[in-house]
Protein backbone atom coordinates (compact mmCIF):
# COMPACT_ATOMS: atom_id res chain seq x y z
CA UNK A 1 21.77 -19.01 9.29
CA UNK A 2 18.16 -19.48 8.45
CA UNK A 3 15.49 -17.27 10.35
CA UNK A 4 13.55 -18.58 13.70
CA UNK A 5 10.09 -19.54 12.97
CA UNK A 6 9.08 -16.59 14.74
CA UNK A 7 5.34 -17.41 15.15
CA UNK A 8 4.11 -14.49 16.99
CA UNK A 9 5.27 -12.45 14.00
CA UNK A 10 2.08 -12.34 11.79
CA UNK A 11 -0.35 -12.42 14.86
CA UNK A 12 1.74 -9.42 16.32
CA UNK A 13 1.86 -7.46 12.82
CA UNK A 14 -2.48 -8.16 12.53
CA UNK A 15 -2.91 -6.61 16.06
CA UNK A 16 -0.86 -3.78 15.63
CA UNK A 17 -2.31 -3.12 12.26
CA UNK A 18 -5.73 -3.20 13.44
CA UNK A 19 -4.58 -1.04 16.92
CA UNK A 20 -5.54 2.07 14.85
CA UNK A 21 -8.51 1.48 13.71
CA UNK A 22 -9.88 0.43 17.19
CA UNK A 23 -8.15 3.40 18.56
CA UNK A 24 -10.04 5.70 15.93
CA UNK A 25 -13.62 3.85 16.63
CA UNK A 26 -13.16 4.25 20.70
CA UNK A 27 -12.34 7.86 19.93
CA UNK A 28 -15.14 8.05 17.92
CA UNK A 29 -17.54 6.61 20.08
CA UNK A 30 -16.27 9.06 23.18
CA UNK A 31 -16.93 11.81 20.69
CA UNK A 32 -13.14 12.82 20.67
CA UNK A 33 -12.51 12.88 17.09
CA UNK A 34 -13.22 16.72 17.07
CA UNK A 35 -16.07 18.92 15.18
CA UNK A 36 -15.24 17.27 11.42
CA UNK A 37 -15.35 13.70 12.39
CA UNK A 38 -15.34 12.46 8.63
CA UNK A 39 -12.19 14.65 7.46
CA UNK A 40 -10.13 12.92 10.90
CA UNK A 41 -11.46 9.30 9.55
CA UNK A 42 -10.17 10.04 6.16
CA UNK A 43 -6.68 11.16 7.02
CA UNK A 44 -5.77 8.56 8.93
CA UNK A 45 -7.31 5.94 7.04
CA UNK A 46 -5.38 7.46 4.12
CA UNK A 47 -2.31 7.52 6.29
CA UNK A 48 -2.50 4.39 7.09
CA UNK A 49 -3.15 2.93 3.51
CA UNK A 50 0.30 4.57 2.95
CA UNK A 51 2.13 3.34 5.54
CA UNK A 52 1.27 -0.37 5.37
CA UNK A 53 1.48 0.19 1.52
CA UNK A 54 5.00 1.31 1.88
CA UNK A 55 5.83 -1.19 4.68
CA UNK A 56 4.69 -3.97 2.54
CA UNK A 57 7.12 -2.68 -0.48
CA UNK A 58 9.99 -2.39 1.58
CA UNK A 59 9.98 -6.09 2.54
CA UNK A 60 12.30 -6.96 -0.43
CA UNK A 61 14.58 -3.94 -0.17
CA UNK A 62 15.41 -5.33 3.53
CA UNK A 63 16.15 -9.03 2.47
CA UNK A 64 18.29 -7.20 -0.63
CA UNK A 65 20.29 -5.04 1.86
CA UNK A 66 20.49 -7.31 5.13
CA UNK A 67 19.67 -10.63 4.16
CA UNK A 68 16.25 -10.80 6.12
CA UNK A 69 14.10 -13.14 5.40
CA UNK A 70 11.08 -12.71 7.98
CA UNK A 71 10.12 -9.72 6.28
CA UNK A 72 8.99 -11.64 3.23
CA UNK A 73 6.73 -13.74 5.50
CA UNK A 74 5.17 -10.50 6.04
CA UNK A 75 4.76 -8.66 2.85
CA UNK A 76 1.36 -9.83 1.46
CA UNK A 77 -0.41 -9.58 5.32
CA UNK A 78 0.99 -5.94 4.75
CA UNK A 79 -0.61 -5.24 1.20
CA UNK A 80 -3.84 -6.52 2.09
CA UNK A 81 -3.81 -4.30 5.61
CA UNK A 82 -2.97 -1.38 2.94
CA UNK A 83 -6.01 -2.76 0.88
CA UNK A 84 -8.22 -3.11 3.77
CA UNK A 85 -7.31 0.40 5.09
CA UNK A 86 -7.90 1.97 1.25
CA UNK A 87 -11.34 0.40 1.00
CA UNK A 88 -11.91 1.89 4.33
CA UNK A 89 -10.54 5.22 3.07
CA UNK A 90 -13.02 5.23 -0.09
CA UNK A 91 -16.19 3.92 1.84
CA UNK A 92 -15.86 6.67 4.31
CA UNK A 93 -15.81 8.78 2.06
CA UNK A 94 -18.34 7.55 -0.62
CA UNK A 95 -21.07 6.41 1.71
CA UNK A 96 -20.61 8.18 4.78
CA UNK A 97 -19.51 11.96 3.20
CA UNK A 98 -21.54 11.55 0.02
CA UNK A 99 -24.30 9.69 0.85
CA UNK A 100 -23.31 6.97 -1.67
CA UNK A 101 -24.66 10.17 -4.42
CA UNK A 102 -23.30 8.45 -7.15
CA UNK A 103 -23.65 11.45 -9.37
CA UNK A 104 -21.45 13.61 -6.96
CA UNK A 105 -18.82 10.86 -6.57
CA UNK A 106 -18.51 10.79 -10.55
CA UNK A 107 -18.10 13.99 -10.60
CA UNK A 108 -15.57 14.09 -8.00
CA UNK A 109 -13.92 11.81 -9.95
CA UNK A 110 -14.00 13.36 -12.88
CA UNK A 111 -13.17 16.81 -12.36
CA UNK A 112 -10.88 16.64 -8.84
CA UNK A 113 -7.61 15.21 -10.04
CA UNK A 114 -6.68 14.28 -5.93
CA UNK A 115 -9.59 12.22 -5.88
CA UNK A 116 -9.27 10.82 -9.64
CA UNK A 117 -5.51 9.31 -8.89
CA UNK A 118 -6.74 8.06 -5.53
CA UNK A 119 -9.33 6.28 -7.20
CA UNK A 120 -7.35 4.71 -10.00
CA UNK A 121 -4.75 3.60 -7.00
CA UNK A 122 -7.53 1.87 -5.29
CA UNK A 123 -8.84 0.08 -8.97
CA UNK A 124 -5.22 -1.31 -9.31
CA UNK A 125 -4.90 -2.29 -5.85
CA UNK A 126 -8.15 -4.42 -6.29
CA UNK A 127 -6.44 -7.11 -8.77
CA UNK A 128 -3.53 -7.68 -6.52
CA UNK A 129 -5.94 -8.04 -3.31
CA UNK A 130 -7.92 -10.86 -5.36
CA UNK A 131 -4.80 -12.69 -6.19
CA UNK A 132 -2.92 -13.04 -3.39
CA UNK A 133 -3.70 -16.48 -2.54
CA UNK A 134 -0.99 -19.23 -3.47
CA UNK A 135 -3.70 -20.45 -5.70
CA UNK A 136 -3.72 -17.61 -8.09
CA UNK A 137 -0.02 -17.85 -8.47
CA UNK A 138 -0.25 -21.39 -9.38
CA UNK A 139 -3.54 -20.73 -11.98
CA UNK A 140 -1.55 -17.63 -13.45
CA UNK A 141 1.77 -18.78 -13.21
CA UNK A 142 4.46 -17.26 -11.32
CA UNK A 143 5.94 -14.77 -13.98
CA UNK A 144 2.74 -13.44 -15.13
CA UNK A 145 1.50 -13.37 -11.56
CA UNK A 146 4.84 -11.02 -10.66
CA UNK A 147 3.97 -8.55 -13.68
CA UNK A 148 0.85 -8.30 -12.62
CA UNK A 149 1.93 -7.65 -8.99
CA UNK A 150 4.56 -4.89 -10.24
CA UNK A 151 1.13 -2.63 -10.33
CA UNK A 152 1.47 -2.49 -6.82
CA UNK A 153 4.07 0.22 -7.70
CA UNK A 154 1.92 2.55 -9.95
CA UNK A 155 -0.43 2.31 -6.92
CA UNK A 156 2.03 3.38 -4.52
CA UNK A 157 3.21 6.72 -6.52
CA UNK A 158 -0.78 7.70 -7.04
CA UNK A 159 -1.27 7.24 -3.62
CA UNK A 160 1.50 9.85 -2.70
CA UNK A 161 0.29 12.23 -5.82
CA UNK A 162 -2.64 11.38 -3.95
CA UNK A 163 -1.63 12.65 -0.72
CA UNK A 164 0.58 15.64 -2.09
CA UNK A 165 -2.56 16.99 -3.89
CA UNK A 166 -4.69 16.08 -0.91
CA UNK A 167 -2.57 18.13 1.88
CA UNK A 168 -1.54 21.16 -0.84
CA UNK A 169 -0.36 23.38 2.27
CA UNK A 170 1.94 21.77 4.35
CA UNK A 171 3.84 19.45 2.03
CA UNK A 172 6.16 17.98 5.06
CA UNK A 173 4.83 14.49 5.69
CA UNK A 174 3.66 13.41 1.98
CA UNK A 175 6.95 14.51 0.51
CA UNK A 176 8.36 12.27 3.16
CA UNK A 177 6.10 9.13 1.97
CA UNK A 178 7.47 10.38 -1.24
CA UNK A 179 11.42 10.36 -0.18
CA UNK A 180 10.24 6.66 1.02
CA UNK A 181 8.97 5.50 -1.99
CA UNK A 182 12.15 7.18 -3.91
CA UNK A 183 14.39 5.25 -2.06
CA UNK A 184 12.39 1.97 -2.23
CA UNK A 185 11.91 1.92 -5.91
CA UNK A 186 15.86 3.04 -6.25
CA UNK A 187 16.95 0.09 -4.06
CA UNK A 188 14.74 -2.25 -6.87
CA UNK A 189 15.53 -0.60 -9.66
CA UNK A 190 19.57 -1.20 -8.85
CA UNK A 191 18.84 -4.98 -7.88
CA UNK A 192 17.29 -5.46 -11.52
CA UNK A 193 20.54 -3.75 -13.39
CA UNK A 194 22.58 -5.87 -11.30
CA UNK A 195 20.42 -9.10 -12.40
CA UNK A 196 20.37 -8.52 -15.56
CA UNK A 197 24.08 -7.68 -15.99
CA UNK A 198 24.72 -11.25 -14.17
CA UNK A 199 22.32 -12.79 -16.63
CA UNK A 200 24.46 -10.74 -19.52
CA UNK A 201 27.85 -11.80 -18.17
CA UNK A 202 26.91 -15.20 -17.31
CA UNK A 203 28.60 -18.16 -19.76
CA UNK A 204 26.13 -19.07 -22.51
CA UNK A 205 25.76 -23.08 -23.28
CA UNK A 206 27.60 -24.29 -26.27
């Protein structure tokens, strides 16, 4: 049986998505964000990049394993709430910590591999983010559009190396956005033996 329409769905998932960040700016603005103001903004900006990141790659995994389909509705207002929240994660901290200094940021770059593989996650992000309209898959085509989309992958393990190198202390809740991604990419990576063993097995035209 086909999914309801479910029209609240995308509205709901927009509010909810945007609930933090009005949470962190009221708490800003009451001055309750604590003594380092900048460090709070970047962790849960970061967080968040992660979690709608992750939330966005485990729309497939749930139509694969339950036969859901109002996930998919979902996925690409997900990626773009994980781009939104990334680009909100790197201005924070290249205008408001550094002072836009681009010398300091390139050398941040450069020489602190955390921020170097957070970096490159948000450059691959930024291809994806630009072609997410329904027009890009028709000027690209649809195969060529999907390998280019399969970066969103690459970007999703940086972003926990990312975190991992980030945190360095308490290693709980990045190795659990790791066991995440583990078990995301493992649900994919058996769909795509399966497929191509049906393509393998299936009977060949005379």
């Amino acid at each position: 049986m086909a999914s309801p329409p479910l029209p609240w769905l995308k509205p709901a998932v927009l509010v909810g998505g945007l609930s933090p960040l009005a949470l962190l700016l009221v708490q800003g603005l009451q001055g309750e964000l604590g003594a380092n103001v900048i460090e709070v903004v970047l962790n849960q900006t970061g967080l968040l990049t992660l979690v709608f990141l992750l939330a966005s790659l485990a729309c497939t995994p749930l139509k694969l394993l339950f036969a859901w389909t109002w996930p998919m509705r979902l996925r690409k207002l997900l990626g773009l709430m994980a781009f939104a929240y990334a680009v909100l994660h790197f201005l924070t901290y290249a205008v408001v910590d550094q002072g836009l200094a681009l010398g300091r940021i390139f050398q941040d770059v450069t020489e602190r591999g955390f921020i170097a593989v957070g970096f490159l996650a948000l450059m691959l992000l930024v291809p994806l983010a630009v072609t997410s309209t329904n027009a890009s898959v028709r000027r690209l085509g649809f195969p060529a559009w999907q390998r280019l989309h399969r970066l969103v992958y690459v970007a999703a393990v940086l972003g926990v190396v990312h975190f991992v190198w980030r945190v360095k202390k308490d290693l709980t809740e990045p190795l659990i956005f790791g066991a995440i991604l583990a078990l995301l990419l493992g649900i994919r990576a058996v769909e795509a033996v399966r497929k191509r063993r049906r393509v393998r097995s299936s009977p060949r035209p005379a």
